[in-house]
Protein backbone atom coordinates (compact mmCIF):
# COMPACT_ATOMS: atom_id res chain seq x y z
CA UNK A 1 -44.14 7.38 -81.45
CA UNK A 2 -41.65 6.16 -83.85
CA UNK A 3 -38.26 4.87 -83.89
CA UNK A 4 -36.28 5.95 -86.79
CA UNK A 5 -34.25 2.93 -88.50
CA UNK A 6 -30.90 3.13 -88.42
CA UNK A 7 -29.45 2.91 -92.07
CA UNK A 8 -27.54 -0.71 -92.60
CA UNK A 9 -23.72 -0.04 -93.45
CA UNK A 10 -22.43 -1.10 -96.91
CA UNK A 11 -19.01 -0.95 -97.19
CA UNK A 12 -16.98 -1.46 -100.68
CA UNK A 13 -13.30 -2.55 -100.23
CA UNK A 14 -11.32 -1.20 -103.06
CA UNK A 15 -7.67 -2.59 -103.84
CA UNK A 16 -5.69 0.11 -105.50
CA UNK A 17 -3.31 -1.43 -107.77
CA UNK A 18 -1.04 1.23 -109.37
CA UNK A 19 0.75 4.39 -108.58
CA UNK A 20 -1.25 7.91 -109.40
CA UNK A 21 -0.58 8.60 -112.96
CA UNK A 22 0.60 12.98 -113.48
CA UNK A 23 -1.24 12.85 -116.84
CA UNK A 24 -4.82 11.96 -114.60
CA UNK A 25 -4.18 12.95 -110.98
CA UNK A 26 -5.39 16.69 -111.02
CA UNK A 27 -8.50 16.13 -112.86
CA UNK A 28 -9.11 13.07 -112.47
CA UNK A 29 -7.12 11.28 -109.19
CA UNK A 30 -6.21 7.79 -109.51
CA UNK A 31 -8.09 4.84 -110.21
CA UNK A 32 -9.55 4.23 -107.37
CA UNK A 33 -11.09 7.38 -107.56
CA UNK A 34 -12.05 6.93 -110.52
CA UNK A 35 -13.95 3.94 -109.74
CA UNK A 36 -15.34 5.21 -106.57
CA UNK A 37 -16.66 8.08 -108.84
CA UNK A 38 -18.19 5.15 -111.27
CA UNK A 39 -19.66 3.74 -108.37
CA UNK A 40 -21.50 6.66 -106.54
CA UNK A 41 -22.75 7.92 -110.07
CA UNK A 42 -24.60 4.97 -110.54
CA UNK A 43 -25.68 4.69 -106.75
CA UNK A 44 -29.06 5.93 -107.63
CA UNK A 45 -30.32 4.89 -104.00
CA UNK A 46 -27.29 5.43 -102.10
CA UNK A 47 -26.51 2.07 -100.71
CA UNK A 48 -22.91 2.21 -100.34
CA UNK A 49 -22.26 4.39 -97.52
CA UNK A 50 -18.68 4.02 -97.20
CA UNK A 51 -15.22 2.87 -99.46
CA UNK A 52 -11.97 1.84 -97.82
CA UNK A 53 -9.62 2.02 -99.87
CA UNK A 54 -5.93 0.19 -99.83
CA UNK A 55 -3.16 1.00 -101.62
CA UNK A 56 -2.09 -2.76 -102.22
CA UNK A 57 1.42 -0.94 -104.88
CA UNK A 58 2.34 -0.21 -101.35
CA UNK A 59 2.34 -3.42 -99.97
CA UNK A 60 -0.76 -2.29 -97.79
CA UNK A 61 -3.63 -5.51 -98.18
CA UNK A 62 -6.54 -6.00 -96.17
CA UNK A 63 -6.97 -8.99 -93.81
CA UNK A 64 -8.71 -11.54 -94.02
CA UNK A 65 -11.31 -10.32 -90.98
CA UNK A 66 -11.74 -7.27 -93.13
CA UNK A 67 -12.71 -8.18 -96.01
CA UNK A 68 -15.27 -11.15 -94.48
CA UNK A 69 -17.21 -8.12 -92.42
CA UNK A 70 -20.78 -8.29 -92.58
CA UNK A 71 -21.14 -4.81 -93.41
CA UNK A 72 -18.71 -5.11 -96.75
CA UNK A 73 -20.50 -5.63 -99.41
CA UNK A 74 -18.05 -5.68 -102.34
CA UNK A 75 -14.31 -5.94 -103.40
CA UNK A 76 -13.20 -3.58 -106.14
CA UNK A 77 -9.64 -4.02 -107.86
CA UNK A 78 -8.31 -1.25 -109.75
CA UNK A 79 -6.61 -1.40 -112.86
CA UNK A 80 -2.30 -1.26 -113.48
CA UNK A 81 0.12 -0.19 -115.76
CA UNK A 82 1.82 -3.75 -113.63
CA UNK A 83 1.89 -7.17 -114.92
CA UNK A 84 -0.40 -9.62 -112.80
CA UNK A 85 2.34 -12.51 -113.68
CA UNK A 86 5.03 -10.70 -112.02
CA UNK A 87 7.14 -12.50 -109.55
CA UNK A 88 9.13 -9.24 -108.86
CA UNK A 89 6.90 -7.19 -106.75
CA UNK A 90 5.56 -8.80 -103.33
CA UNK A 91 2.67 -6.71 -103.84
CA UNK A 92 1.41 -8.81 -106.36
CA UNK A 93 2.58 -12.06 -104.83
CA UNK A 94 0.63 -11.33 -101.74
CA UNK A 95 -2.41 -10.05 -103.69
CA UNK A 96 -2.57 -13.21 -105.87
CA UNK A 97 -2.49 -15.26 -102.51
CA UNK A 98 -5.06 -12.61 -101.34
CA UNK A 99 -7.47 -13.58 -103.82
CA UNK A 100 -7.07 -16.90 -104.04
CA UNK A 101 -8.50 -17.39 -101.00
CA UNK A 102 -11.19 -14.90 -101.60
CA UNK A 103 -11.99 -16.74 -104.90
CA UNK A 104 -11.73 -19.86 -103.38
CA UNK A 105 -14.32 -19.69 -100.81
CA UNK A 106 -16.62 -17.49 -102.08
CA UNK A 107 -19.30 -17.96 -99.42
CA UNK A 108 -17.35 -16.22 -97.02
CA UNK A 109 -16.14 -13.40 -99.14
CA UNK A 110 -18.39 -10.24 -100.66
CA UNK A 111 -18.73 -10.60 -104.35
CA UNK A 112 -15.38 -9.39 -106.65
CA UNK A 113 -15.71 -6.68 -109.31
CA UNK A 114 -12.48 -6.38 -110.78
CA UNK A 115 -11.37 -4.80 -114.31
CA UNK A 116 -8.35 -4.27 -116.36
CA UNK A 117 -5.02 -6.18 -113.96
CA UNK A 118 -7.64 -7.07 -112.09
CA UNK A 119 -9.40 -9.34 -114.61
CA UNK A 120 -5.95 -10.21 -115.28
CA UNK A 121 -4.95 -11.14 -111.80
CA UNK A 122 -8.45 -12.45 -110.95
CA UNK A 123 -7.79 -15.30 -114.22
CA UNK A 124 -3.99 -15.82 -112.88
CA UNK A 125 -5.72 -17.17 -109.26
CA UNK A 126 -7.95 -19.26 -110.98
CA UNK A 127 -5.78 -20.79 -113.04
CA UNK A 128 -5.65 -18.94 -116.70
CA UNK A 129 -2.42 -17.63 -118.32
CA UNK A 130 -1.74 -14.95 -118.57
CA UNK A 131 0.39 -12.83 -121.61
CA UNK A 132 1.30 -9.91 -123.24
CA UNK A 133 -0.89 -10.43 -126.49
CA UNK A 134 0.49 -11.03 -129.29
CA UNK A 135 -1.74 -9.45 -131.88
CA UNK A 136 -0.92 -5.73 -129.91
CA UNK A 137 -2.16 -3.45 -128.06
CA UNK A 138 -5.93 -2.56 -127.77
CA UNK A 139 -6.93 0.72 -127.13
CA UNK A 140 -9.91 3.02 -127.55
CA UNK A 141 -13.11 2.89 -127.20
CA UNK A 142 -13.87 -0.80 -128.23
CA UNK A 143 -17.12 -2.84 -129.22
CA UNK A 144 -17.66 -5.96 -126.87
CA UNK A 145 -19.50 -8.15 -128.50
CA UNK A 146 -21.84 -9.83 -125.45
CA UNK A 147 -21.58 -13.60 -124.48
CA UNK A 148 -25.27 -14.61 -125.99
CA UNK A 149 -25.86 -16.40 -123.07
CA UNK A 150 -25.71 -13.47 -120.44
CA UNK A 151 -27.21 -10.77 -122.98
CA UNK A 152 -31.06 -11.43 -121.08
CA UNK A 153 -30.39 -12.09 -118.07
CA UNK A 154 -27.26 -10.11 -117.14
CA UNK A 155 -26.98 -7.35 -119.60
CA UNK A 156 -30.63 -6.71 -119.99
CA UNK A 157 -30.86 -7.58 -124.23
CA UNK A 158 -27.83 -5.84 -125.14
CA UNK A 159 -25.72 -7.46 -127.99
CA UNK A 160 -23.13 -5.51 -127.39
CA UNK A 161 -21.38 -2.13 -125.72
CA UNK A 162 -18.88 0.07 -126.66
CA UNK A 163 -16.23 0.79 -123.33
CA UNK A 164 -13.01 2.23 -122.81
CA UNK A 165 -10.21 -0.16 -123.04
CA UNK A 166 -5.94 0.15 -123.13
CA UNK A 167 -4.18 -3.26 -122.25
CA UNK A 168 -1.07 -5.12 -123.46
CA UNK A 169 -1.81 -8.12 -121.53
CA UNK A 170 -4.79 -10.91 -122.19
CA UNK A 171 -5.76 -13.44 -120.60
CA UNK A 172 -5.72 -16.48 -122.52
CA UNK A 173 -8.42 -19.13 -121.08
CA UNK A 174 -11.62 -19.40 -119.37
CA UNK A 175 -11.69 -20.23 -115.79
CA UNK A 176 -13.76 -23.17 -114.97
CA UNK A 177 -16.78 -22.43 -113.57
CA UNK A 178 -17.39 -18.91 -115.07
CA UNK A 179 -18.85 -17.81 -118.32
CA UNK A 180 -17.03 -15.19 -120.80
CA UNK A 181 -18.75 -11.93 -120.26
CA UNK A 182 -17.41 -10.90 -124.58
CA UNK A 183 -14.59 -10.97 -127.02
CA UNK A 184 -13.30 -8.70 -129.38
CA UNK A 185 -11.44 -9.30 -132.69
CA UNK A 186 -7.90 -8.52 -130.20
CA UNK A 187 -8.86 -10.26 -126.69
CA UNK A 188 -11.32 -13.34 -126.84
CA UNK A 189 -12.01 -13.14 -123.20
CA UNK A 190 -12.99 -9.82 -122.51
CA UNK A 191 -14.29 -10.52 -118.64
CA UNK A 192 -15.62 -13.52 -115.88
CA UNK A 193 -18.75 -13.60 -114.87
CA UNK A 194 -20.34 -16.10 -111.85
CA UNK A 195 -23.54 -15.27 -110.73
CA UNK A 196 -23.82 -13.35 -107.08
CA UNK A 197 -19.94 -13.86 -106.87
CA UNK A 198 -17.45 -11.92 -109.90
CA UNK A 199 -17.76 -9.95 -112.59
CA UNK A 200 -14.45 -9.17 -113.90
CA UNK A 201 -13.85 -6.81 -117.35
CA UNK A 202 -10.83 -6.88 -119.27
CA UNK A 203 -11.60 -2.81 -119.99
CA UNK A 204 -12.19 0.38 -118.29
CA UNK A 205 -15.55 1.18 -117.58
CA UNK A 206 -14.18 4.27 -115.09
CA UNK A 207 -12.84 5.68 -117.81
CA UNK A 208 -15.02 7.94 -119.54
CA UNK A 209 -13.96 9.62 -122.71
CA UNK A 210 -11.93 12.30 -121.19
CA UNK A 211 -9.71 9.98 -119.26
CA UNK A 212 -9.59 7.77 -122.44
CA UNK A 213 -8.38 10.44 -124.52
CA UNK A 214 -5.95 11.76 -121.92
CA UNK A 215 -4.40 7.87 -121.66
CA UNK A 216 -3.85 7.66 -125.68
CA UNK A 217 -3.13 11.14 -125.55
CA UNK A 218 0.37 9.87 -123.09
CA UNK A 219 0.34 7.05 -124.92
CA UNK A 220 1.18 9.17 -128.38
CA UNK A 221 3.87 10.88 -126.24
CA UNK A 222 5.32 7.42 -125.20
CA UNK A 223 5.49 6.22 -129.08
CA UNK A 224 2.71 3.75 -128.25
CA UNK A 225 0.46 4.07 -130.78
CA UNK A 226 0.81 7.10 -133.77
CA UNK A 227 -1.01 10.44 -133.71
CA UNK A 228 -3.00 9.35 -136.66
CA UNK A 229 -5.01 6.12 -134.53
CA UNK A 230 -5.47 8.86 -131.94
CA UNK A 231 -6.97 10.94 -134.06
CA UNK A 232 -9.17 8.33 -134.90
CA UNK A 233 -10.43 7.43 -131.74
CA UNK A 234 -11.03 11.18 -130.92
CA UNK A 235 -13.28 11.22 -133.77
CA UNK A 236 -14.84 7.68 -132.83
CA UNK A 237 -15.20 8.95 -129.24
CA UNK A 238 -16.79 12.14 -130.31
CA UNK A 239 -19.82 10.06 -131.73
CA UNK A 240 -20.32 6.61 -130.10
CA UNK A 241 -21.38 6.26 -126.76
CA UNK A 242 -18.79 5.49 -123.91
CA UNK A 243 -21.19 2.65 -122.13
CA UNK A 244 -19.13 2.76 -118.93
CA UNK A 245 -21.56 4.03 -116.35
CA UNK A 246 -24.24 0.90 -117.34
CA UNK A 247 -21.36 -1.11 -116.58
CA UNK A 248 -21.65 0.91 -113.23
CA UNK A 249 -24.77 0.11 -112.39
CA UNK A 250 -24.01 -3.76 -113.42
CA UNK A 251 -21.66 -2.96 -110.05
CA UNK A 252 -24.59 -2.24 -107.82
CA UNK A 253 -26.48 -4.71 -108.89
CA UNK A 254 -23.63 -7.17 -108.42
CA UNK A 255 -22.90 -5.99 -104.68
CA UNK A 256 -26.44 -5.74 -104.13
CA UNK A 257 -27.24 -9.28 -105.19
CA UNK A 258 -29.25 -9.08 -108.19
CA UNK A 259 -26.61 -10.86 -111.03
């Protein structure tokens, strides 16, 4: 006779950080459905079994005791249209005192994937500035040229990958103790990176090309950038590969232990 195994719970906390958007909710929900969706695509084996998601534009954090469970396995943070800086919202107040504590004392914690205002917020805890850039806004999808020190190891001989990005804000310095995942001509520090604890990317690997073109699509409607660059980027998009989900399965292997 045998005793069937019960399956080990592995829980992802993700920290929704913006208001749905009506240009992406139908199709698409909000991002942190969009990076749940990232995240179960590239669950080949099905080790995350659940997501709790919090809705931290709402003032609603986790504790503490949460997110130190055994069975949680990873933090997510979502991306914003909100500054990480800001000292208007409590949200973000109470987030950034949130993760510095997380950040602090890692042992305690589940490793951090964060991108976009995450990265952002993730480099204001530790200590970076943080700005609205001044050479612009960078939007499309971009070429991240790979920190030559993680491309074996991390990124698995990739030079570089080609992901979805739309940010005003940069963050200006590298946090000691972490390594610079890329750059890019418009943002030198394109994402952290400490082994078994954060990686952190200034872009939007949930976003695949449809929700890339449907941002700079609202973006032309907003007189953020001109028709013409989205034109562009349609065309770009329509023949280079979005690279998000292997930056999805760099999440797995993250939560699971293996960079």
């Amino acid at each position: 006779m045998t005793v069937k195994q019960e399956k080990q719970e592995h829980t992802v906390i993700v920290l929704n950080t913006d208001t749905p958007k009506e240009y992406l909710q139908e199709r698409y929900g909000d991002f942190a459905d969009q990076g749940i969706h990232l995240m179960k695509k590239c669950d080949q084996d099905n080790y995350i079994t659940s997501f709790k998601v919090f809705n931290c534009f709402e003032n609603k954090l986790p504790t503490i005791k949460q997110l130190s469970e055994k069975s949680v396995v990873g933090i997510y943070i979502t991306g914003s249209v909100f500054d990480s800086y800001s000292n208007e919202h409590e949200w973000i107040i109470n987030l950034r005192k949130l993760l510095k504590i997380v950040l602090t004392d890692h042992d305690q914690f589940p490793p951090v994937f964060a991108v976009c205002f995450g990265h952002q917020i993730v480099g204001k805890v530790l200590g970076s500035e943080v700005v609205k850039n001044p050479k612009g806004l960078e939007e499309g999808l971009i070429e991240v040229v790979l920190n030559e020190k993680l491309q074996k190891n991390v990124f698995d001989g990739r030079k570089s990958l080609y992901m979805s990005e739309t940010h005003n804000d940069i963050v200006l310095s590298l946090p000691e103790g972490y390594e610079n995942i890329g750059s890019t001509p418009l943002c030198t520090f394109q994402g952290f990176y400490q082994k078994g604890k954060l990686m952190s990317w200034q872009g939007h690997p949930e976003f695949n090309k449809e929700i890339l073109l449907a941002c700079m699509k609202n973006s032309v409607e907003n007189g953020y950038i001109k028709q013409e660059t989205y034109d562009v980027e349609a065309k770009k998009s329509a023949e280079i590969p979005n690279e998000g989900d292997y930056i999805g399965s760099l999440i797995l292997k993250l939560f699971k232990g293996e960079i």
